[in-house]
Protein backbone atom coordinates (compact mmCIF):
# COMPACT_ATOMS: atom_id res chain seq x y z
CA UNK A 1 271.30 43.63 24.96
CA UNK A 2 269.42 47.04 25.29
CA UNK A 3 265.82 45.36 24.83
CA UNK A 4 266.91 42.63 27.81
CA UNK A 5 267.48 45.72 29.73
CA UNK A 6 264.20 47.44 28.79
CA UNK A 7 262.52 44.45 29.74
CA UNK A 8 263.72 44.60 33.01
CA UNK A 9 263.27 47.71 33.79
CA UNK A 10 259.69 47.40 33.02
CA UNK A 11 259.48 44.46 34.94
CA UNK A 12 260.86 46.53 37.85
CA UNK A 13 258.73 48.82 37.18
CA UNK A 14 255.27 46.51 37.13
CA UNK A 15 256.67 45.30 40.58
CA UNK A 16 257.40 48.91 42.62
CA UNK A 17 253.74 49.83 41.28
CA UNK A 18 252.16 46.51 42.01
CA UNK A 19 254.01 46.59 45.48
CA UNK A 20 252.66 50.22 46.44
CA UNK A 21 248.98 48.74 45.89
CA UNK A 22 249.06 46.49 47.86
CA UNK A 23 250.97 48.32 50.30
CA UNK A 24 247.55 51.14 50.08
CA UNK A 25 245.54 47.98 49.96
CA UNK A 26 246.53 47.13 53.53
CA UNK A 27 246.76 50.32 54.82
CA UNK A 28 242.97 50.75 53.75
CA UNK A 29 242.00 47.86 54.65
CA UNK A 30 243.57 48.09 58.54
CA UNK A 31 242.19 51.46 58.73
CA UNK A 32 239.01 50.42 58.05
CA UNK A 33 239.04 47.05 60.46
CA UNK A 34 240.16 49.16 63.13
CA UNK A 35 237.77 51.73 62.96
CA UNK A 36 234.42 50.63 63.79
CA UNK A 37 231.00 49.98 63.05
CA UNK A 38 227.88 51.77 63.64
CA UNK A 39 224.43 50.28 64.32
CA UNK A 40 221.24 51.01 65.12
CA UNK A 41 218.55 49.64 67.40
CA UNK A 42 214.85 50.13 67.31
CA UNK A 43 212.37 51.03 64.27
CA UNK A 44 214.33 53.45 61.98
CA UNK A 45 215.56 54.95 59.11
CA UNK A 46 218.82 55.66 57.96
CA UNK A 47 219.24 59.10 55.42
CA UNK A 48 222.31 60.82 54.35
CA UNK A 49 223.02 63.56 51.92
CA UNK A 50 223.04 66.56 54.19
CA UNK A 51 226.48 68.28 54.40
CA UNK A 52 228.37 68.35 57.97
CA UNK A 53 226.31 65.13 58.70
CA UNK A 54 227.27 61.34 57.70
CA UNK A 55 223.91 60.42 59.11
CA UNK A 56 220.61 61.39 59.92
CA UNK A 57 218.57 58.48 62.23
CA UNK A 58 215.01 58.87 62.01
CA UNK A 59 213.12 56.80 64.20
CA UNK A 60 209.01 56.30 64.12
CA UNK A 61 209.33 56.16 67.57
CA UNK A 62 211.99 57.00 70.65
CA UNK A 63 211.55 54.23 73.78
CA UNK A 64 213.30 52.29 76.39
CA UNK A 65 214.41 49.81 73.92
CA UNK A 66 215.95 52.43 71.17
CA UNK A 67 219.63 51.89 71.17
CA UNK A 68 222.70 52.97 69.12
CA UNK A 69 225.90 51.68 69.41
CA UNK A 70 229.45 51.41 68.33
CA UNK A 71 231.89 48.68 68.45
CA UNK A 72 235.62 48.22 67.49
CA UNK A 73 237.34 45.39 67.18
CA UNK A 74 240.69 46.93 68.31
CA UNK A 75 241.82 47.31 71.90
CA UNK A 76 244.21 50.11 71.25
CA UNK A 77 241.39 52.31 70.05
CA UNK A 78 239.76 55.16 72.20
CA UNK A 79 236.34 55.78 71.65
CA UNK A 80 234.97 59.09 72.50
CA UNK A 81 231.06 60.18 72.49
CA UNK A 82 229.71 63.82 72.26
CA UNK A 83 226.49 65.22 71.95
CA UNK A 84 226.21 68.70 69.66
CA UNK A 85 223.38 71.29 69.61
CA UNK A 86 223.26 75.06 67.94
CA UNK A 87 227.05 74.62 67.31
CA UNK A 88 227.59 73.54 70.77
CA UNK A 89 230.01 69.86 71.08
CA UNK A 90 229.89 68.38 74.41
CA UNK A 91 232.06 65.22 75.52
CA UNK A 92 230.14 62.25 77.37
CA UNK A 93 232.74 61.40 79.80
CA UNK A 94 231.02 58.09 81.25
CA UNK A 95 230.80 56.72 77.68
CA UNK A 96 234.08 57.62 76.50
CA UNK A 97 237.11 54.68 77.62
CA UNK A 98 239.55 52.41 75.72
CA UNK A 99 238.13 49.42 74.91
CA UNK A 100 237.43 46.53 72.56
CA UNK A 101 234.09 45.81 73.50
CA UNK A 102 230.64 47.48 72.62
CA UNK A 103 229.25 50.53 73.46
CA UNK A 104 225.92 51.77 73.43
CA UNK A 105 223.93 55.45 74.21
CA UNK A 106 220.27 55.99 74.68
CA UNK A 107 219.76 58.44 71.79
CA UNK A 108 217.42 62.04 72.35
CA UNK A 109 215.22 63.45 70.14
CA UNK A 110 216.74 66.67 68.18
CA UNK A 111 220.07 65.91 69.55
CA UNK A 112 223.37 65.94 67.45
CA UNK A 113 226.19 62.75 68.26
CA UNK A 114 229.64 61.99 67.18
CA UNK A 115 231.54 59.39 68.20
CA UNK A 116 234.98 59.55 67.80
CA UNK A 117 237.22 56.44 67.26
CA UNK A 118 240.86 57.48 67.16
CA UNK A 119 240.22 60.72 65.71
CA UNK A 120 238.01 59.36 63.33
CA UNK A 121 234.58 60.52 63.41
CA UNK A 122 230.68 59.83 62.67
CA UNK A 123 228.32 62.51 63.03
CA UNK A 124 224.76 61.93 63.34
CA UNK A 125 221.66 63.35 63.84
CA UNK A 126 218.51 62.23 66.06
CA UNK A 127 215.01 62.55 65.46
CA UNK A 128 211.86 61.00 67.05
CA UNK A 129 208.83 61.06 64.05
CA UNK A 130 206.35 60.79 66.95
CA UNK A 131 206.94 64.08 68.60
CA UNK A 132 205.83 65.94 65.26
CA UNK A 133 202.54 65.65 64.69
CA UNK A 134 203.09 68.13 61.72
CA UNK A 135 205.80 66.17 59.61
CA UNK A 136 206.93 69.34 58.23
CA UNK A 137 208.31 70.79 61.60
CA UNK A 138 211.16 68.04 61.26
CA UNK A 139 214.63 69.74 61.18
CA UNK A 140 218.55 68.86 61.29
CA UNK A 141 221.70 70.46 62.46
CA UNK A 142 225.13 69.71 61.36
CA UNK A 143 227.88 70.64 63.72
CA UNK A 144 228.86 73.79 63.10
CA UNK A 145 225.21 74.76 63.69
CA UNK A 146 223.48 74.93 60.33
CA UNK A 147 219.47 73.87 60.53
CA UNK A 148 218.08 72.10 57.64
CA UNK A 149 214.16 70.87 57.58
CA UNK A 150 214.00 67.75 56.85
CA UNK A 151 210.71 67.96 54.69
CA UNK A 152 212.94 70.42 52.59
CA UNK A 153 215.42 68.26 51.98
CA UNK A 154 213.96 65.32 51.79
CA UNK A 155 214.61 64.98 48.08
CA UNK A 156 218.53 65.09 49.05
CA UNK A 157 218.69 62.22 50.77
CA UNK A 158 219.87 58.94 49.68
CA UNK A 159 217.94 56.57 51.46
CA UNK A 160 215.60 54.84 49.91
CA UNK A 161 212.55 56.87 49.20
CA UNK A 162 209.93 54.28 50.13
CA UNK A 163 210.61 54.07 53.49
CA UNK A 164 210.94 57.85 53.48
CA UNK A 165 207.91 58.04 52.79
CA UNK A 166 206.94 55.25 55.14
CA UNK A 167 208.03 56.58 57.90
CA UNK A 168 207.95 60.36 57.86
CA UNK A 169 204.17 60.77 56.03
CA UNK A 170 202.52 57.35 57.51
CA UNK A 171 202.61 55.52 60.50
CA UNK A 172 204.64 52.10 60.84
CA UNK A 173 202.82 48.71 61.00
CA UNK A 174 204.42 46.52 63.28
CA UNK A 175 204.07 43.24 62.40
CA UNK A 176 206.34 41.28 64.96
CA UNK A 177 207.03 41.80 68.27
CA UNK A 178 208.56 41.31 71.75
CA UNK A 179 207.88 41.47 75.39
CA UNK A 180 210.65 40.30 78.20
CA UNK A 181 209.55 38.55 81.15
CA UNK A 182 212.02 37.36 83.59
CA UNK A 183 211.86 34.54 86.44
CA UNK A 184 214.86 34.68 89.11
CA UNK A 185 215.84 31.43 91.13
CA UNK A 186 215.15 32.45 94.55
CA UNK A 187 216.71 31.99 97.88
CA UNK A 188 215.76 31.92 101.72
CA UNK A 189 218.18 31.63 103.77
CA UNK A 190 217.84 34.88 106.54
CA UNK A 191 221.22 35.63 106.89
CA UNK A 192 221.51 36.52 103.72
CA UNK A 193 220.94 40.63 103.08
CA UNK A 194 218.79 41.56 100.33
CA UNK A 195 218.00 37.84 99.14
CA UNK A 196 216.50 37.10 95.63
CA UNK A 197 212.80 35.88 95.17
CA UNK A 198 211.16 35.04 92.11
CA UNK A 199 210.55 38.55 90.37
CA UNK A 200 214.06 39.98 91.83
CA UNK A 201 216.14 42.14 89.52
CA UNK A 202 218.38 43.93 91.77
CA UNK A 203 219.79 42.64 94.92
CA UNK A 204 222.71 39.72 96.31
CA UNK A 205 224.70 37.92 93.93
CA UNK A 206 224.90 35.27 92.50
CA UNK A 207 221.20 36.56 90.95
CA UNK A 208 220.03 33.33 88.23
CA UNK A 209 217.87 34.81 86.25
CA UNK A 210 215.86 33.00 83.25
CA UNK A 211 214.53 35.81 80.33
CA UNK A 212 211.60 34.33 78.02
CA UNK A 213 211.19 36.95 74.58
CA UNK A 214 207.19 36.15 74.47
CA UNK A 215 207.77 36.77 70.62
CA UNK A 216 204.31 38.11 68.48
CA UNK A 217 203.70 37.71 64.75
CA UNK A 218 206.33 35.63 62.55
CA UNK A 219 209.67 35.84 64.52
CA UNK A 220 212.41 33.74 63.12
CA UNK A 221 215.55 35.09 64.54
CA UNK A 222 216.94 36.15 68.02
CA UNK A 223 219.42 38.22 69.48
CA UNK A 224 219.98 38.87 72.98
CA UNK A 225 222.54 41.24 74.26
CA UNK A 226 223.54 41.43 77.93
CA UNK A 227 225.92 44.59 78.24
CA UNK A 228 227.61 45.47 82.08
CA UNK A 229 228.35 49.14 82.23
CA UNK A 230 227.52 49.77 79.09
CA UNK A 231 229.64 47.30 77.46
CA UNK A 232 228.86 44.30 75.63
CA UNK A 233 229.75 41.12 77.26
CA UNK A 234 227.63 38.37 75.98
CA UNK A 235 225.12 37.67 73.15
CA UNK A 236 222.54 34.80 72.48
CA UNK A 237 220.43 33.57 69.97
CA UNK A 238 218.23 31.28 71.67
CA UNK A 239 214.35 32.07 71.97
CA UNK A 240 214.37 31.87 75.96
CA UNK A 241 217.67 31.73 78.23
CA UNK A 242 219.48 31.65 81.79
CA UNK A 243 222.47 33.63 82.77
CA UNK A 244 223.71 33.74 86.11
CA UNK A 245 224.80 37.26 87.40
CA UNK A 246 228.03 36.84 89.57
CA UNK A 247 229.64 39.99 89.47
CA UNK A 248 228.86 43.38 90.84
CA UNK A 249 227.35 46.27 88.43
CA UNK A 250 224.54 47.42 86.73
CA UNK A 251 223.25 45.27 83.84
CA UNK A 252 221.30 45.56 80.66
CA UNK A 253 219.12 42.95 78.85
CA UNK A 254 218.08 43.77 74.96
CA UNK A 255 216.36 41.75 72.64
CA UNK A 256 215.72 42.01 69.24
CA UNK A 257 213.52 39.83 67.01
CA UNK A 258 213.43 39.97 63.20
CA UNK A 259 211.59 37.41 60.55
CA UNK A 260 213.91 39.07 57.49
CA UNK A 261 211.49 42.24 56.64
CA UNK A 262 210.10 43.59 60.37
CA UNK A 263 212.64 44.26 63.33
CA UNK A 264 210.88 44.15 67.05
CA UNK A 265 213.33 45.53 70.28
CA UNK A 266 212.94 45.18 74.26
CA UNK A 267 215.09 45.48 77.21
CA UNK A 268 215.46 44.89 81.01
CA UNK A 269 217.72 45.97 83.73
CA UNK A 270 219.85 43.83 86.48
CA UNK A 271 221.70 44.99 89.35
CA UNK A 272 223.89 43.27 91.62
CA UNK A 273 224.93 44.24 95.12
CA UNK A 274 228.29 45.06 96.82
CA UNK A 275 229.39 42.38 98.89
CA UNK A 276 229.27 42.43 102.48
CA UNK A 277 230.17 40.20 105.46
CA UNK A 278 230.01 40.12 109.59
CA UNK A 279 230.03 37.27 111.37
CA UNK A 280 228.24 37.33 115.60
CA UNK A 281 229.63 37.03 118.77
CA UNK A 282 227.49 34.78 120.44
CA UNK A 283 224.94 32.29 119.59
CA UNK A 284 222.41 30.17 121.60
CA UNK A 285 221.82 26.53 120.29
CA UNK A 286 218.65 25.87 122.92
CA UNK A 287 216.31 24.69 120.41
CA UNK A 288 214.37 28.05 121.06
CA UNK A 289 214.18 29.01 117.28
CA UNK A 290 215.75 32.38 118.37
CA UNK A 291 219.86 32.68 117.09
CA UNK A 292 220.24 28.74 117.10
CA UNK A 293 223.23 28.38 114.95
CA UNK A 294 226.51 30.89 113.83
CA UNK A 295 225.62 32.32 110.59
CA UNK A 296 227.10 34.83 108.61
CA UNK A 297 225.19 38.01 107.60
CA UNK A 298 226.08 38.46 103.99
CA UNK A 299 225.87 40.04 100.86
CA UNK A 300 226.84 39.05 97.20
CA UNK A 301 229.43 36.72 98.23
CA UNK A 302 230.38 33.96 95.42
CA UNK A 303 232.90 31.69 97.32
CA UNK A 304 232.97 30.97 101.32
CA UNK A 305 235.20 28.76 103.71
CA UNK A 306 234.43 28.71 107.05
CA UNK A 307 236.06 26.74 109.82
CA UNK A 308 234.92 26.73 113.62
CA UNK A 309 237.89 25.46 116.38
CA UNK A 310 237.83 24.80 119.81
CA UNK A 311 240.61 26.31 122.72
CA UNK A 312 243.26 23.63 121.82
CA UNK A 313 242.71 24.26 118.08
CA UNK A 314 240.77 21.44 116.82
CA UNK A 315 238.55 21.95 114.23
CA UNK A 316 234.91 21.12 115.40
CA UNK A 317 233.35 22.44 111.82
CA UNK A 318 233.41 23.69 108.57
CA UNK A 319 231.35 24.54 105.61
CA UNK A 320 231.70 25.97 102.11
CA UNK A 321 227.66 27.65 101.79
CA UNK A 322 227.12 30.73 103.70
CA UNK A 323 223.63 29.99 103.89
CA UNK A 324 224.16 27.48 106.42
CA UNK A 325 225.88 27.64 109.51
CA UNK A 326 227.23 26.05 112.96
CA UNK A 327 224.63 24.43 115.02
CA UNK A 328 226.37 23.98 118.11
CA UNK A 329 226.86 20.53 117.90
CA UNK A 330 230.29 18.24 117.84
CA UNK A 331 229.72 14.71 115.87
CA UNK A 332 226.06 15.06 116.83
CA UNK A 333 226.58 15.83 120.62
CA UNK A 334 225.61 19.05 121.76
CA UNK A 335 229.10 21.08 122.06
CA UNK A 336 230.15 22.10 126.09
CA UNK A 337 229.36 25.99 126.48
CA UNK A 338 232.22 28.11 126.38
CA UNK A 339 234.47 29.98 123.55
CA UNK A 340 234.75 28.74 120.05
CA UNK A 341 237.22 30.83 117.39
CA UNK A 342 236.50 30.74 113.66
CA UNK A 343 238.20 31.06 110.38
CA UNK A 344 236.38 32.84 107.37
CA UNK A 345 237.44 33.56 103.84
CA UNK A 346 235.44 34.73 100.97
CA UNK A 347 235.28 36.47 98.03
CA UNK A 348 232.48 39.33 96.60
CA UNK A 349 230.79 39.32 94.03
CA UNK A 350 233.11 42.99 93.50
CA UNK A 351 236.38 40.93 93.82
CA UNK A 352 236.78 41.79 97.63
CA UNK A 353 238.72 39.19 99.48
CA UNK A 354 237.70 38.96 103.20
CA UNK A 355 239.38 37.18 105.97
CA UNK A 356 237.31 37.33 109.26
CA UNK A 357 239.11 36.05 112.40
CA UNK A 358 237.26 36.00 115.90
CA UNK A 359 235.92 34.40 118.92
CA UNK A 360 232.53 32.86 119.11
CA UNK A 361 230.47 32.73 122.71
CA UNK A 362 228.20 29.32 122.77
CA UNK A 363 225.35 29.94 125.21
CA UNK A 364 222.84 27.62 125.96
């Protein structure tokens, strides 16, 4: 009877322990998926090992297509970014918002970051290899302040040493790379303010824009990013691509090629308008080429109904494009002069509804 009962103790015991590893198991493991990750864009190295500092990013070269950004999968979690310098932490209020998509910053040269994910933080350094022509002028801070030169220390870190060496006593050879070009559909209807053509960027929405990567050298893989505001809303891995732009905001384009060894980055900017609308007074439909039809002036608006109607209420048009308009015309017959009242609702490309209600003067 006593060994039974020593048996199950122990077997009670084997179960509490096995149960409070699992139970530190999960907690680890949720703490760790709801964090976030860290990565890097642009031709860099990676070195740790100085104390205050998780990181220290040394690029060959800081440019337009040098990125570093942070993403968590968890839509509870706030992410905060700060820059720190000689001891000095300083919040970056337009990064910093509660999100589950990506977020990026455009990283300095000798500049100190932290980004802080639900109090938990990574601290990391910034240096751009091309603005020190004498390698050992390279230095560090951590936060608190403390400068370290990074030739010094360079036998600290735990990176690995070849491409130390690589990249702080030679210069990179880039053997891939990447240049975007862009063609956007264009449009030419007059009434519409701030119309695309071909090479447009910026301007009305809805701006359909193709991007071709024009890879160089041995480039197997692609990644395109297209981030709104700074966050991440789409990704692609096709060489070339279309998106259509249908919502107001400032975009930007990355692209990143890689064959395995060599990494190759570039990037482009989009903006769309606010949306507008007014719709005339009067129009003459004389076949004079001057105000012949009731159009809409218009900006960045992605859906349109319009309906014309005469003094009893009888609809004499409508149309769905606001690049089009009324021609003064009633089944083909040229409409009597006199008043006309229209109907319009749209929508922006900014989520503004619009309902326009008025009178119409047909002169001929």
């Amino acid at each position: 009877m006593f060994i039974k009962v020593k048996k199950l103790l122990l077997i009670v015991q084997m179960y509490n322990s096995m149960k409070r590893f699992i139970s530190i198991w999960v907690l680890f493991a949720f703490f760790f998926c709801s964090y976030g990750q860290l990565s890097v864009k642009g031709t860099h190295v990676k070195l740790s090992g100085i104390e205050g500092i998780d990181l220290v990013i040394l690029y060959s070269q800081i440019d337009n297509s040098s990125e570093i950004h942070f993403k968590t999968p968890n839509p509870s979690v706030l992410v905060r970014w700060f820059t720190f310098s000689e001891g000095v932490k300083k919040e970056i209020y337009n990064y910093s918002k509660l999100s589950s998509t990506e977020t990026y910053i455009d990283p300095k040269n000798n500049i100190g970051y932290i980004v802080n994910a639900d109090g938990k933080e990574t601290v990391f350094w910034v240096i751009d290899k091309s603005e020190y022509p004498n390698k050992e002028e390279m230095w560090c801070e951590n936060e608190v302040g403390d400068r370290f030169s990074l030739d010094k220390k360079a036998s600290q870190f735990t990176s690995n040493q070849h491409q130390l060496a690589q990249i702080v006593n030679q210069e990179i050879e880039e053997e891939i790379g990447c240049k975007i070009t862009t063609e956007t559909t264009a449009r030419d209807a007059k009434n519409e303010n701030q119309r695309p053509d071909a090479t447009t960027l910026d301007g009305s929405a809805p701006l359909e824009v193709s991007f071709f990567s024009n890879p160089e050298g041995n480039v197997q893989n692609y990644l395109w990013s297209i981030f709104k505001d700074g966050s991440l809303i789409v990704t692609r891995t096709e060489r070339d691509h279309q998106y259509t732009f249908t919502e107001t905001g400032k975009y930007k384009i990355t692209l990143q090629v890689s064959n395995g060894q060599q990494i190759a980055t570039d990037s482009v900017e989009v903006s769309v308008s606010e949306s507008k609308i007014a719709a005339p007074n009067v129009f003459t439909p004389n076949g004079d080429g001057v105000n012949d039809e009731f159009r809409v002036a218009y900006t960045s608006i992605t859906e349109f109904q319009g309906t014309i109607l005469n003094r009893w209420g009888r609809v004499v048009f409508s149309w769905i494009d606001p690049q089009i308009g009324w021609d003064g015309t009633i089944n083909g017959k040229p409409a009597p002069e006199g008043t006309y009242f229209y109907v319009i609702k749209a929508k922006g490309s900014d989520g503004l509804p619009y309902l326009l209600k008025g009178h119409i003067n047909l002169l001929r």
